[in-house]
C-alpha atoms as a PDB file:
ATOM      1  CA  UNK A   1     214.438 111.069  50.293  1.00  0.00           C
ATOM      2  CA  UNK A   2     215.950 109.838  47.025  1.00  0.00           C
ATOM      3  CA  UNK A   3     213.974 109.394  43.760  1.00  0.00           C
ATOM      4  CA  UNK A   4     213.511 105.732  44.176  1.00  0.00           C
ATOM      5  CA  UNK A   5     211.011 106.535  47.194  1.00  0.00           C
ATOM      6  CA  UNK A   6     208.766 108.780  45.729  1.00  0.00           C
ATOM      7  CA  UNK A   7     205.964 106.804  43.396  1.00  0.00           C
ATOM      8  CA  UNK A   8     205.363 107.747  40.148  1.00  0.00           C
ATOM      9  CA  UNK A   9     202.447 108.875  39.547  1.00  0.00           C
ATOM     10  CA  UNK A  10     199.922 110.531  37.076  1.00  0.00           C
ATOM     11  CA  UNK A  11     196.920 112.730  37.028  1.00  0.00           C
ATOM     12  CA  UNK A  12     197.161 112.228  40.569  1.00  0.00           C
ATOM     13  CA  UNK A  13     196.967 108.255  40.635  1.00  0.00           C
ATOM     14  CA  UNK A  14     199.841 105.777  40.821  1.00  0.00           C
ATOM     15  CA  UNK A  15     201.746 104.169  38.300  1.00  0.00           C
ATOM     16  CA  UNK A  16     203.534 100.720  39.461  1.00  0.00           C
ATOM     17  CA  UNK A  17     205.301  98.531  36.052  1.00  0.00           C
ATOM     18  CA  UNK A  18     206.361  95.113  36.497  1.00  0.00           C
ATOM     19  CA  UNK A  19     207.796  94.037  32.728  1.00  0.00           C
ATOM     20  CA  UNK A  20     205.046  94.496  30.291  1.00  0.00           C
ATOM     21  CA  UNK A  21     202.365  95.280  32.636  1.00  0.00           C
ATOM     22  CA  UNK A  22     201.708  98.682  33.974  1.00  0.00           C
ATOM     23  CA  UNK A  23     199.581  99.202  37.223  1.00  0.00           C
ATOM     24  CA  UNK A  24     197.892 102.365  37.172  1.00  0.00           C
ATOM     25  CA  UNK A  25     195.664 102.899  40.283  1.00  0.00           C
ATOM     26  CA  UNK A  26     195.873 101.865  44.155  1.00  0.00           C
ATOM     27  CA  UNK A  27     194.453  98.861  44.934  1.00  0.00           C
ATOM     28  CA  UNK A  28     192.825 100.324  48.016  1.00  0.00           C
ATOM     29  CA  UNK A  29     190.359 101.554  45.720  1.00  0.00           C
ATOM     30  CA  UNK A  30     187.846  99.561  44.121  1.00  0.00           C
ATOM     31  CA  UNK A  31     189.215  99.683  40.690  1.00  0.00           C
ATOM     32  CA  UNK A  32     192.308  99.851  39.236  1.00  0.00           C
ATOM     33  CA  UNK A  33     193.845  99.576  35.293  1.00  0.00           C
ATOM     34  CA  UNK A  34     195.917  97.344  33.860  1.00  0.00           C
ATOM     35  CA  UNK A  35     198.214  98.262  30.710  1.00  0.00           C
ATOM     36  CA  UNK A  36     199.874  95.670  29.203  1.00  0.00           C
ATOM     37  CA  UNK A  37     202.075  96.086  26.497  1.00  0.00           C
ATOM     38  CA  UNK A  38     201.580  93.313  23.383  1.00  0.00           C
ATOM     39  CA  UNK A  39     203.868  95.040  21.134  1.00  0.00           C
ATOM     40  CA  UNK A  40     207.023  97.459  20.593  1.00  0.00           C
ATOM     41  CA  UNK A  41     209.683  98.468  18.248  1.00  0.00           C
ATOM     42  CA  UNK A  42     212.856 100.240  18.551  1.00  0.00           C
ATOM     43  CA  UNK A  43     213.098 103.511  18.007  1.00  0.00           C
ATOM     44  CA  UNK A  44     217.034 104.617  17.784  1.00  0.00           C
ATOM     45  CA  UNK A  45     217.866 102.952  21.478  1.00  0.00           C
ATOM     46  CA  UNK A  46     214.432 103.292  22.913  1.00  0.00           C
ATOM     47  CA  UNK A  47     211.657 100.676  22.816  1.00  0.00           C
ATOM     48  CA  UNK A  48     208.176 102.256  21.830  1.00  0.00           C
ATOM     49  CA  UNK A  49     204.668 100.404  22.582  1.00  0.00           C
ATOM     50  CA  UNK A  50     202.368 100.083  19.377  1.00  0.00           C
ATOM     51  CA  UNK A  51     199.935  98.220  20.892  1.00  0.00           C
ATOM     52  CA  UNK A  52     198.810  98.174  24.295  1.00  0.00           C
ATOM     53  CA  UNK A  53     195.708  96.180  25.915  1.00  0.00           C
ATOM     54  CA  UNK A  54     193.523  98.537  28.919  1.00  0.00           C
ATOM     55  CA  UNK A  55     191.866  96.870  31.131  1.00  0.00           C
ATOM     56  CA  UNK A  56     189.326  98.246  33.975  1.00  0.00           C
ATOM     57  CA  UNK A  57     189.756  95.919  36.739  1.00  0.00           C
ATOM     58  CA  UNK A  58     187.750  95.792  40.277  1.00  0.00           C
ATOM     59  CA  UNK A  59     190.275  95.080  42.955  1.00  0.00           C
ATOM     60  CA  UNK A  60     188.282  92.622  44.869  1.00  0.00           C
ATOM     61  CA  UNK A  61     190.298  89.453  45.450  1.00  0.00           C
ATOM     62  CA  UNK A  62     187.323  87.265  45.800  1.00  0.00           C
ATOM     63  CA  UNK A  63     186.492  87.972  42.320  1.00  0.00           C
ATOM     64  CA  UNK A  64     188.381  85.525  39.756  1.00  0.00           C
ATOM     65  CA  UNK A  65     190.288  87.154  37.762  1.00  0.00           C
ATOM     66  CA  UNK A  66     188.410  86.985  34.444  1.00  0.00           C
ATOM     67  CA  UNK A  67     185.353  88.121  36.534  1.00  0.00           C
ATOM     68  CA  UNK A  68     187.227  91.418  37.570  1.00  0.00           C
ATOM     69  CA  UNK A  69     187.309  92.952  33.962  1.00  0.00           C
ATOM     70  CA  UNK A  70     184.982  95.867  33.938  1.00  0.00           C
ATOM     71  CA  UNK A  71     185.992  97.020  30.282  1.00  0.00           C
ATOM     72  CA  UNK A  72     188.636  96.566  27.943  1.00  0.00           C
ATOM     73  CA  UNK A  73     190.198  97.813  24.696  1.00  0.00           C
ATOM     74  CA  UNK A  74     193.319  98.155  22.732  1.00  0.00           C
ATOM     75  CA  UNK A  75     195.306 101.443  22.054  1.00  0.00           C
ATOM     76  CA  UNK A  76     197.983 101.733  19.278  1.00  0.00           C
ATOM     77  CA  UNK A  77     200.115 103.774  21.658  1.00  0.00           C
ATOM     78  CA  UNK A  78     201.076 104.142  25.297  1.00  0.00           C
ATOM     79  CA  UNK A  79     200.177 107.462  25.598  1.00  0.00           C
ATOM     80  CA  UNK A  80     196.439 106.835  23.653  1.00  0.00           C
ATOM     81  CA  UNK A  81     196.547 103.926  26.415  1.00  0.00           C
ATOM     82  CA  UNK A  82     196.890 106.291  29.317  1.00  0.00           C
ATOM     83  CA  UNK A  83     194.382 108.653  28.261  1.00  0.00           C
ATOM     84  CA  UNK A  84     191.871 106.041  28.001  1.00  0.00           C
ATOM     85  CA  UNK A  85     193.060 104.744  30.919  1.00  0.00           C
ATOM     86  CA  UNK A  86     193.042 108.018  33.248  1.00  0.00           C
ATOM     87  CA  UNK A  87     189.652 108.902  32.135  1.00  0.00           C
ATOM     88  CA  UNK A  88     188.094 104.993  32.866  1.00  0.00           C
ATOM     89  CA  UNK A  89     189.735 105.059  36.494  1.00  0.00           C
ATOM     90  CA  UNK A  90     188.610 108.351  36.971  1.00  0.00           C
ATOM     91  CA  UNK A  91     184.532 107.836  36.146  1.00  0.00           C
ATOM     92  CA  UNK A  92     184.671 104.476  38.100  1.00  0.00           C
ATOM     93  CA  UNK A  93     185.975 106.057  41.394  1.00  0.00           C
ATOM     94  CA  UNK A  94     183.641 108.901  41.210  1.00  0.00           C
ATOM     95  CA  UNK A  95     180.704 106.361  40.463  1.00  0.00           C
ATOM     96  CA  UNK A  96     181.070 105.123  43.880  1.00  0.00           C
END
């Protein structure tokens, strides 16, 4: 099994990116977190988030899509994002 076949994944949840947007979450589960990332800046050759939006979503697709946003805020960092973001998903699965 190569690298590519294994999902990334953190504090036991996974991570899917599609450009700016970062997945974090399954969406078998009832919610799931969207990053997106509003603006970088280079760093020597590697491009570093300085603000990123966090939303809680609810994956039901019979919700419109403005309708799914539990919560939302904005972090000044990725990894500020994910900790906000692991912590949200977290309480909302266990609130079942």
């Amino acid at each position: 099994m190569s690298n590519k076949d294994i999902p990334l994944t953190y504090k036991g949840h996974p991570l899917r990116r599609k450009d700016s947007l970062i997945y974090y979450g399954s969406m078998a589960e009832k919610y799931i977190i969207m990053l997106q990332v509003l603006n970088s800046r280079k760093e020597q050759d590697l491009e570093l988030a300085t603000k990123v939006a966090v939303q809680l979503q609810l994956t039901d697709p019979d919700l419109k899509s403005r309708d799914r946003v539990v919560k939302k805020t904005e972090k000044d960092s990725l990894y500020a994002a994910m900790d906000v973001a692991s912590v949200w998903l977290d309480r909302a699965l266990s609130s079942k």
